[in-house]
C-alpha atoms as a PDB file:
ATOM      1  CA  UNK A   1     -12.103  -1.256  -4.906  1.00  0.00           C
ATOM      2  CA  UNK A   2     -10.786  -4.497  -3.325  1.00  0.00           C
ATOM      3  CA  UNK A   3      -7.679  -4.495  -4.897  1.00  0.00           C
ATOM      4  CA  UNK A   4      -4.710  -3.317  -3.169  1.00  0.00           C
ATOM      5  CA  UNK A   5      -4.511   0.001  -4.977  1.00  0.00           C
ATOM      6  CA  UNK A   6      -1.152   1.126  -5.971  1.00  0.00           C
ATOM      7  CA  UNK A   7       0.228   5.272  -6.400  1.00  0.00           C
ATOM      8  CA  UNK A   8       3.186   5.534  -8.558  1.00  0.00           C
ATOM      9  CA  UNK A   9       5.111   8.794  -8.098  1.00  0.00           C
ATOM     10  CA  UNK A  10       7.557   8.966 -11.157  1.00  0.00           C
ATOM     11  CA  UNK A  11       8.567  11.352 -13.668  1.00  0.00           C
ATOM     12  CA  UNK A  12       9.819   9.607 -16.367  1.00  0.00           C
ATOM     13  CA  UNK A  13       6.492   8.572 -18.075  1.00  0.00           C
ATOM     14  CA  UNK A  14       8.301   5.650 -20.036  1.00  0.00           C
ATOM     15  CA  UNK A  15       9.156   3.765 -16.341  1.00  0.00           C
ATOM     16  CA  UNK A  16       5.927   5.002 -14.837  1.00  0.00           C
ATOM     17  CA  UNK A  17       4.114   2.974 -17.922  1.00  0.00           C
ATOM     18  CA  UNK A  18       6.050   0.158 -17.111  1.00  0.00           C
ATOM     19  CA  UNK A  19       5.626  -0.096 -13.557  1.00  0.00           C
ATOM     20  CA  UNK A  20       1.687  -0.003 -14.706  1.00  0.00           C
ATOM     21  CA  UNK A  21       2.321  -2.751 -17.165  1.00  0.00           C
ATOM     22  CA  UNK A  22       3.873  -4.904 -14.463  1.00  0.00           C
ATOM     23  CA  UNK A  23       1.351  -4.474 -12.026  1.00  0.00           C
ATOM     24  CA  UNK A  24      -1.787  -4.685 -14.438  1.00  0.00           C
ATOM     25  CA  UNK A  25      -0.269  -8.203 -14.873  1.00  0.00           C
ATOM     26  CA  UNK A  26      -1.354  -9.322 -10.902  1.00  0.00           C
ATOM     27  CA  UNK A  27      -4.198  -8.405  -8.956  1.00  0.00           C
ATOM     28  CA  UNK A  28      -2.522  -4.621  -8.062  1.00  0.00           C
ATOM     29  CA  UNK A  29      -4.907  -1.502  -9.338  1.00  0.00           C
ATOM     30  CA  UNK A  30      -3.037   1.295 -10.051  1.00  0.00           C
ATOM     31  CA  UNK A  31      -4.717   3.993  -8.576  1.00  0.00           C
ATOM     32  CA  UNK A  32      -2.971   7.334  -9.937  1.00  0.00           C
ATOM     33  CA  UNK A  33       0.120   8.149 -11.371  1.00  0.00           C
ATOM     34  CA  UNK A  34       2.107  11.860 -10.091  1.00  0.00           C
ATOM     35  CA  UNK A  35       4.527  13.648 -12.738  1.00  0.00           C
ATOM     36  CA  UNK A  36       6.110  15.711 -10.200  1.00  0.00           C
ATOM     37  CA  UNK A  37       5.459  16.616  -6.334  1.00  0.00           C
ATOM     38  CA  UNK A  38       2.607  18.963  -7.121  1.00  0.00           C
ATOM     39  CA  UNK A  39       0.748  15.961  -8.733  1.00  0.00           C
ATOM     40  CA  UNK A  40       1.855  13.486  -5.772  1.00  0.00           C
ATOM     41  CA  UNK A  41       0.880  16.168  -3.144  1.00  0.00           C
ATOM     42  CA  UNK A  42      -2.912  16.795  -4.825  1.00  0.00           C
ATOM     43  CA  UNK A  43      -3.262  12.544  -4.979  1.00  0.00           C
ATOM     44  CA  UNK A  44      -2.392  12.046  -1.469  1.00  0.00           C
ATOM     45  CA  UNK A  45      -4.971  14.182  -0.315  1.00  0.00           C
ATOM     46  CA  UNK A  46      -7.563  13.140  -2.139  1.00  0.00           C
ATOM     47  CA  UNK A  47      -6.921   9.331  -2.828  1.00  0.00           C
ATOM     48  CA  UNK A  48      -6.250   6.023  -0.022  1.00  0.00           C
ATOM     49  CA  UNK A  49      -3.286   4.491  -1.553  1.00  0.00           C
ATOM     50  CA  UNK A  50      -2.141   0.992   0.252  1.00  0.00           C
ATOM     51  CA  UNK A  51       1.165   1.250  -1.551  1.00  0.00           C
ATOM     52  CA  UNK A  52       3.352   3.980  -2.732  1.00  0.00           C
ATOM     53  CA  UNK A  53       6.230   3.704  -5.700  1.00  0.00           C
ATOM     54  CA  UNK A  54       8.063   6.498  -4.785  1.00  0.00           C
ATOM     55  CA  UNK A  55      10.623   8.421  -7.787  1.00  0.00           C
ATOM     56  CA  UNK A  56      13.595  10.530  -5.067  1.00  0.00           C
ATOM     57  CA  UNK A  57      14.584  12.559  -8.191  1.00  0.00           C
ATOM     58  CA  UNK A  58      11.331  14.244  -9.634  1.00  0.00           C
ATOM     59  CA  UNK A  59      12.533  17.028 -12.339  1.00  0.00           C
ATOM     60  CA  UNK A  60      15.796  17.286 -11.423  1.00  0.00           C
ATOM     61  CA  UNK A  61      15.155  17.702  -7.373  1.00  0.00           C
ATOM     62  CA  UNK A  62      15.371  15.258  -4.452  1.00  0.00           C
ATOM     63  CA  UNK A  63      11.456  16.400  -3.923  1.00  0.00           C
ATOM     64  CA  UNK A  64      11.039  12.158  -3.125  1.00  0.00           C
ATOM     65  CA  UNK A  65      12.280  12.165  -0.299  1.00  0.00           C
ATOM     66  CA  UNK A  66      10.848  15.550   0.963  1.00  0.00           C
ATOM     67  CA  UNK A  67       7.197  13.585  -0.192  1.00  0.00           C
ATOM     68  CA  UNK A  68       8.045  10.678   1.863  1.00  0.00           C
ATOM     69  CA  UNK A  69       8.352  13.050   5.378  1.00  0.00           C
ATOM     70  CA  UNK A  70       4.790  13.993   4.281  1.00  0.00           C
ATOM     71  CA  UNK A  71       3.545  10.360   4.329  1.00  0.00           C
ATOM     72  CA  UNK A  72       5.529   9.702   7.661  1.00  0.00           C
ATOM     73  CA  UNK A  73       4.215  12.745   8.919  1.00  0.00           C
ATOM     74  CA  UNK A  74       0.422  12.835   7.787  1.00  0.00           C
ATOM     75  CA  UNK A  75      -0.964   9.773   6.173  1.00  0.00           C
ATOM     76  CA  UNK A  76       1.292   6.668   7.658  1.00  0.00           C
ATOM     77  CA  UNK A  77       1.481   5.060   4.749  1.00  0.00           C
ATOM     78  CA  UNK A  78       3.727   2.333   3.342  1.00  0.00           C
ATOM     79  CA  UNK A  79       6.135   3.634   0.285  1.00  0.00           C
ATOM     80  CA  UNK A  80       9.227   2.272  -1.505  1.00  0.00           C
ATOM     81  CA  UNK A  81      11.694   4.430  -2.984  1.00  0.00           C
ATOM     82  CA  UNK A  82      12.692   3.487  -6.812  1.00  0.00           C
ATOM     83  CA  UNK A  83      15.871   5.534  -8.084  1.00  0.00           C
ATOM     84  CA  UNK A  84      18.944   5.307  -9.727  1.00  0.00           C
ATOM     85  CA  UNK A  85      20.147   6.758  -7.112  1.00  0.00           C
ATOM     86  CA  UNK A  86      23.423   4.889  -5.090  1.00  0.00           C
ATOM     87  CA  UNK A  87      25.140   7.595  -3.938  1.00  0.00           C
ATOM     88  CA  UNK A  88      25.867   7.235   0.041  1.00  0.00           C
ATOM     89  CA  UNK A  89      24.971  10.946   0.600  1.00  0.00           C
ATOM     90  CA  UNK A  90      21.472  10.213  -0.773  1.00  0.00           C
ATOM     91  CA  UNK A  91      21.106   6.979   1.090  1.00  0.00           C
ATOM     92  CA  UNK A  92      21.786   9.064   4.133  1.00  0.00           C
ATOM     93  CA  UNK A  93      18.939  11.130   3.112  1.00  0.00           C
ATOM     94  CA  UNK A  94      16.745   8.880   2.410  1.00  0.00           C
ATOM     95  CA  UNK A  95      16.942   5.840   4.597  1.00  0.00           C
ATOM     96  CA  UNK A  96      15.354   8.596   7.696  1.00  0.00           C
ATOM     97  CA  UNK A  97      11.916   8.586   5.842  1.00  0.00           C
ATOM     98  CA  UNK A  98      12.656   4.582   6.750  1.00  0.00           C
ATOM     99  CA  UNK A  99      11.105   3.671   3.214  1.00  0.00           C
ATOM    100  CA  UNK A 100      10.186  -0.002   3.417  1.00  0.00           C
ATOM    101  CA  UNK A 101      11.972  -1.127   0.487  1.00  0.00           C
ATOM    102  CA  UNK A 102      14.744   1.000  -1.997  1.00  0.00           C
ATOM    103  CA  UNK A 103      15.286  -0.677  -5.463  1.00  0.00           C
ATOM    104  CA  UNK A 104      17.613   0.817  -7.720  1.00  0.00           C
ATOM    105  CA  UNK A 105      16.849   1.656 -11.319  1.00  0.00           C
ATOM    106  CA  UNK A 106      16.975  -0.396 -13.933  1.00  0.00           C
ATOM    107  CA  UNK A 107      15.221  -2.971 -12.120  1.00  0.00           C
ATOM    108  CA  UNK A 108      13.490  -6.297 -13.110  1.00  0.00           C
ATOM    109  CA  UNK A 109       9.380  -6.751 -12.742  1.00  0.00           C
ATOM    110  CA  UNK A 110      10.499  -9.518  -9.919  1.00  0.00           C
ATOM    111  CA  UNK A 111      12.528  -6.967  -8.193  1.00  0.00           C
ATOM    112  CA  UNK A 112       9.473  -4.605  -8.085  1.00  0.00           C
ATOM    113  CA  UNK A 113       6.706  -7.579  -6.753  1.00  0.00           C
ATOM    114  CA  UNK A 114       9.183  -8.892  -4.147  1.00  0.00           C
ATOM    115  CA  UNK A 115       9.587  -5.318  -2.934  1.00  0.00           C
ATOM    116  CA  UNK A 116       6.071  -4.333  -2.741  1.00  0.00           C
ATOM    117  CA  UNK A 117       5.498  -7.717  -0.942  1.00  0.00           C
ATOM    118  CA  UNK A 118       7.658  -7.550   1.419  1.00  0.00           C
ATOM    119  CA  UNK A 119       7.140  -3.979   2.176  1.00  0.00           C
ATOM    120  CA  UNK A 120       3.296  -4.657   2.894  1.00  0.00           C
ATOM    121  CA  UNK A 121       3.594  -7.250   4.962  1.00  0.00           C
ATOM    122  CA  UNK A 122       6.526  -5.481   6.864  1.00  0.00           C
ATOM    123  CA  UNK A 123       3.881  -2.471   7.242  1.00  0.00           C
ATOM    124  CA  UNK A 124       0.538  -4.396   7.659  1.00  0.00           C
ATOM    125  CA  UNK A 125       2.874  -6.700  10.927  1.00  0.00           C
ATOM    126  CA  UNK A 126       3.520  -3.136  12.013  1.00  0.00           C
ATOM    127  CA  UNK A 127       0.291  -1.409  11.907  1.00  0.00           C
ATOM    128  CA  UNK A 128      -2.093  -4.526  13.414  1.00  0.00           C
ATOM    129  CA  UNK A 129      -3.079  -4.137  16.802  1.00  0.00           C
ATOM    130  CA  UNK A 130      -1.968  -6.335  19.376  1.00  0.00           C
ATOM    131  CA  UNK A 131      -5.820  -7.613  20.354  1.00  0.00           C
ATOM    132  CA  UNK A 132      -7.098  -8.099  16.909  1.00  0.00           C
ATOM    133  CA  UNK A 133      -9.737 -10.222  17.428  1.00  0.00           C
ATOM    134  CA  UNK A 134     -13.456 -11.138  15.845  1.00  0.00           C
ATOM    135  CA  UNK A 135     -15.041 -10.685  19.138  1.00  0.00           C
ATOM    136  CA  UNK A 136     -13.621  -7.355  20.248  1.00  0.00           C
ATOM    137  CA  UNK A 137     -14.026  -6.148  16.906  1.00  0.00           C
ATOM    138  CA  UNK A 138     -17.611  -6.457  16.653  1.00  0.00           C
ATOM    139  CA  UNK A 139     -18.502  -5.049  19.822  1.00  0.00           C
ATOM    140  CA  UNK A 140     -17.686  -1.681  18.412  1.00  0.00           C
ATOM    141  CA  UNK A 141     -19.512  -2.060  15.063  1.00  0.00           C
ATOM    142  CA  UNK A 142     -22.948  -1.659  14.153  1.00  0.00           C
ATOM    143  CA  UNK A 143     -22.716  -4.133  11.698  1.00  0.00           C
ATOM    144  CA  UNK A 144     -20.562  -7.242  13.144  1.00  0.00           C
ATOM    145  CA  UNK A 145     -18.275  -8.620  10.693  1.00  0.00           C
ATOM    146  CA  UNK A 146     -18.772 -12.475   9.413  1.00  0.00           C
ATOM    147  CA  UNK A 147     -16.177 -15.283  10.069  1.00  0.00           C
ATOM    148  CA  UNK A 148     -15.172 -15.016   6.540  1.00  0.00           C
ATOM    149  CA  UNK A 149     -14.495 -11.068   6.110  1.00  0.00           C
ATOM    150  CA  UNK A 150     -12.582 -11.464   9.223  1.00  0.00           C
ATOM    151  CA  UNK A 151     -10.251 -14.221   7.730  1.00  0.00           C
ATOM    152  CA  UNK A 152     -10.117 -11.259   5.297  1.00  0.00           C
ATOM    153  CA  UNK A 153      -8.982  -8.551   7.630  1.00  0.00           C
ATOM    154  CA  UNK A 154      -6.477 -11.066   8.914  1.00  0.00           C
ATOM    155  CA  UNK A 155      -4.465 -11.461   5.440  1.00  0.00           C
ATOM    156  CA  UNK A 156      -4.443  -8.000   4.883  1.00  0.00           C
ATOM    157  CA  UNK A 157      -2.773  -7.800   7.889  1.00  0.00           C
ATOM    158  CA  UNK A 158      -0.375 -10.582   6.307  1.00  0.00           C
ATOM    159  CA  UNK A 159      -0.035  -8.596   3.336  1.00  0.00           C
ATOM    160  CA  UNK A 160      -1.491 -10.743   0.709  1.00  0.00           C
ATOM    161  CA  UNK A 161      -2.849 -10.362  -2.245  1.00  0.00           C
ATOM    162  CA  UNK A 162      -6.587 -10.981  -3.786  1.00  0.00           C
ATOM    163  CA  UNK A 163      -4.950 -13.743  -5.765  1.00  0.00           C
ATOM    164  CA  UNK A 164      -3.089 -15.082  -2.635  1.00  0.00           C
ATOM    165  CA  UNK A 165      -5.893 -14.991  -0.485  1.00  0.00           C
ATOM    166  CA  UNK A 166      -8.261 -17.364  -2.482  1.00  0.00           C
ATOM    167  CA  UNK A 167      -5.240 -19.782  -2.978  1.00  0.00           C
ATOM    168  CA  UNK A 168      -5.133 -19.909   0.439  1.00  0.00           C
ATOM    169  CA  UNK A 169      -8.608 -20.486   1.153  1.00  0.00           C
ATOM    170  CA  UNK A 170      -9.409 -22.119  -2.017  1.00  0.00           C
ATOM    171  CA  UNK A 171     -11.912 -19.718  -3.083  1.00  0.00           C
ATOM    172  CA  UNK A 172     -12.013 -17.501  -6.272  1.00  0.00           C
ATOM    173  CA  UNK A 173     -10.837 -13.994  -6.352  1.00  0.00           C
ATOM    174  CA  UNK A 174     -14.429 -12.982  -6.866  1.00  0.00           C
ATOM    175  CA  UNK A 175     -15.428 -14.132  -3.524  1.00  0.00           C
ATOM    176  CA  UNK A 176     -12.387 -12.825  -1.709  1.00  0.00           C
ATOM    177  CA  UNK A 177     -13.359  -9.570  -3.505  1.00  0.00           C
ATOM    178  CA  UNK A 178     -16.909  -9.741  -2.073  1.00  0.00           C
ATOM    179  CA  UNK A 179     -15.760 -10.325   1.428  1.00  0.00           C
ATOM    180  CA  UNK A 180     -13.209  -7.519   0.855  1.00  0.00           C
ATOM    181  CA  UNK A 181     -16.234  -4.861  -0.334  1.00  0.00           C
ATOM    182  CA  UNK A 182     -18.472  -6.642   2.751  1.00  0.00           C
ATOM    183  CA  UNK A 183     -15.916  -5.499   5.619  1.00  0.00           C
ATOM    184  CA  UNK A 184     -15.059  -2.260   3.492  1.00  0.00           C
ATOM    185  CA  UNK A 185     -18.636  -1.913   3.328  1.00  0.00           C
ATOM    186  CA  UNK A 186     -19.036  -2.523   7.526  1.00  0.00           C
ATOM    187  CA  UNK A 187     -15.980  -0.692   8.401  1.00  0.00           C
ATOM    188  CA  UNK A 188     -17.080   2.735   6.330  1.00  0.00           C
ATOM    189  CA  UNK A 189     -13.697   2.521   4.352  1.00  0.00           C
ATOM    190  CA  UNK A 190     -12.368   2.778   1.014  1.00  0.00           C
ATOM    191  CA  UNK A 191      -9.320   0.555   1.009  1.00  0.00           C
ATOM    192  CA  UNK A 192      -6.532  -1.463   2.682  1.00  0.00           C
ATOM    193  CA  UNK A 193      -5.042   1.243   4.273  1.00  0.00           C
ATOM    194  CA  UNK A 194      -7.865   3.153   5.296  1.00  0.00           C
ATOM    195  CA  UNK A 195      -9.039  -0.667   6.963  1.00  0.00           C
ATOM    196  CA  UNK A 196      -6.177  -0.547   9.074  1.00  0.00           C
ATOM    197  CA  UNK A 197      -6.006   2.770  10.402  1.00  0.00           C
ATOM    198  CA  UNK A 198      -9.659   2.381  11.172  1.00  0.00           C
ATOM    199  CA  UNK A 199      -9.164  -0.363  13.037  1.00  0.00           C
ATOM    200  CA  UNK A 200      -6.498   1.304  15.165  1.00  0.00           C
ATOM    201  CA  UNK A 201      -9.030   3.785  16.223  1.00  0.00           C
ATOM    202  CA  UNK A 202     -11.097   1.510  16.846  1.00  0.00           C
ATOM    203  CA  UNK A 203      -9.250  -0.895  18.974  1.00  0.00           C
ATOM    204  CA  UNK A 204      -7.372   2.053  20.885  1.00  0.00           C
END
């Protein structure tokens, strides 16, 4: 799936439909959508999310933030924390997990896309290797990667949407999507996220 693929961790079903609503209406795929930390826990380990939309109060508990040690801890993952939540004692709490973006319930379908923008490109700046070049790359793969599905690999690392990605290159989104599934396809990965951290092994 080219898209970048979205998990939404939220309990209040109403906001989690909305959240799907607003990013059904750009090139974002929502991949799975957790009730409670048992839920988010289970989709984590079997799913490659690029983004998470991470709920701090999930029936009543703070179990967000105790989720977002996990990701820190085991997948490396970038996540934003969405709460109604002001309180200074629960900023304390949270801002450790170092979420890459915190927006504060009720919030505005512009607040959630500049959010999510910013926080993959913030994540993507932090997680590309220093070398990352076409050359290097494809001495370590069996199948070397084309001019164009590295130009791909490159805006990922910018953060940008499908959509963004064939403005830039004037291009459909059908193509970028085929030279998406091409390096997906020569990097034996799944997603955006599992691109990157493949290429970190690689290029270490």
């Amino acid at each position: 799936m080219a898209n970048i693929q979205v998990l939404i961790v939220e309990d209040e079903p109403l906001i989690a439909e909305d959240i799907c609503e607003y990013l059904s209406n750009v090139d974002y795929t929502v991949l799975d959508i957790a009730y409670n930390k048992a839920q988010a826990l289970k989709a984590l380990e079997q799913q490659s999310p690029d983004m998470i939309i991470l709920d701090i109060n999930l029936g009543g508990n703070l179990d967000g933030i105790e989720i977002a040690h996990l990701i820190n801890q085991k997948y490396q993952l970038p996540f934003i924390f969405l709460t109604s939540y002001s309180h200074k004692s629960i900023l304390d709490q949270a801002k450790v997990t170092r979420p890459l973006g915190y927006i504060l319930k009720p919030f505005t379908e512009k607040d959630l896309f500049s959010s999510i923008e910013i926080a993959l490109y913030n994540f993507s700046q932090h997680a590309q290797p220093h070398n990352l070049n076409l050359e290097r790359i494809n001495q370590v793969l069996l199948s070397p990667l084309t001019e164009k599905e590295f130009q791909a690999l490159q805006d990922i690392y910018l953060g940008l949407t499908n959509k963004q990605m064939a403005e830039k290159h004037f291009v459909t989104v059908n193509t970028i999507k085929t030279h998406l599934q091409n390096l997906y396809d020569k990097l034996s990965v799944g997603s955006r996220s599992e691109a990157m951290a493949k290429l970190r092994e690689l290029t270490n």
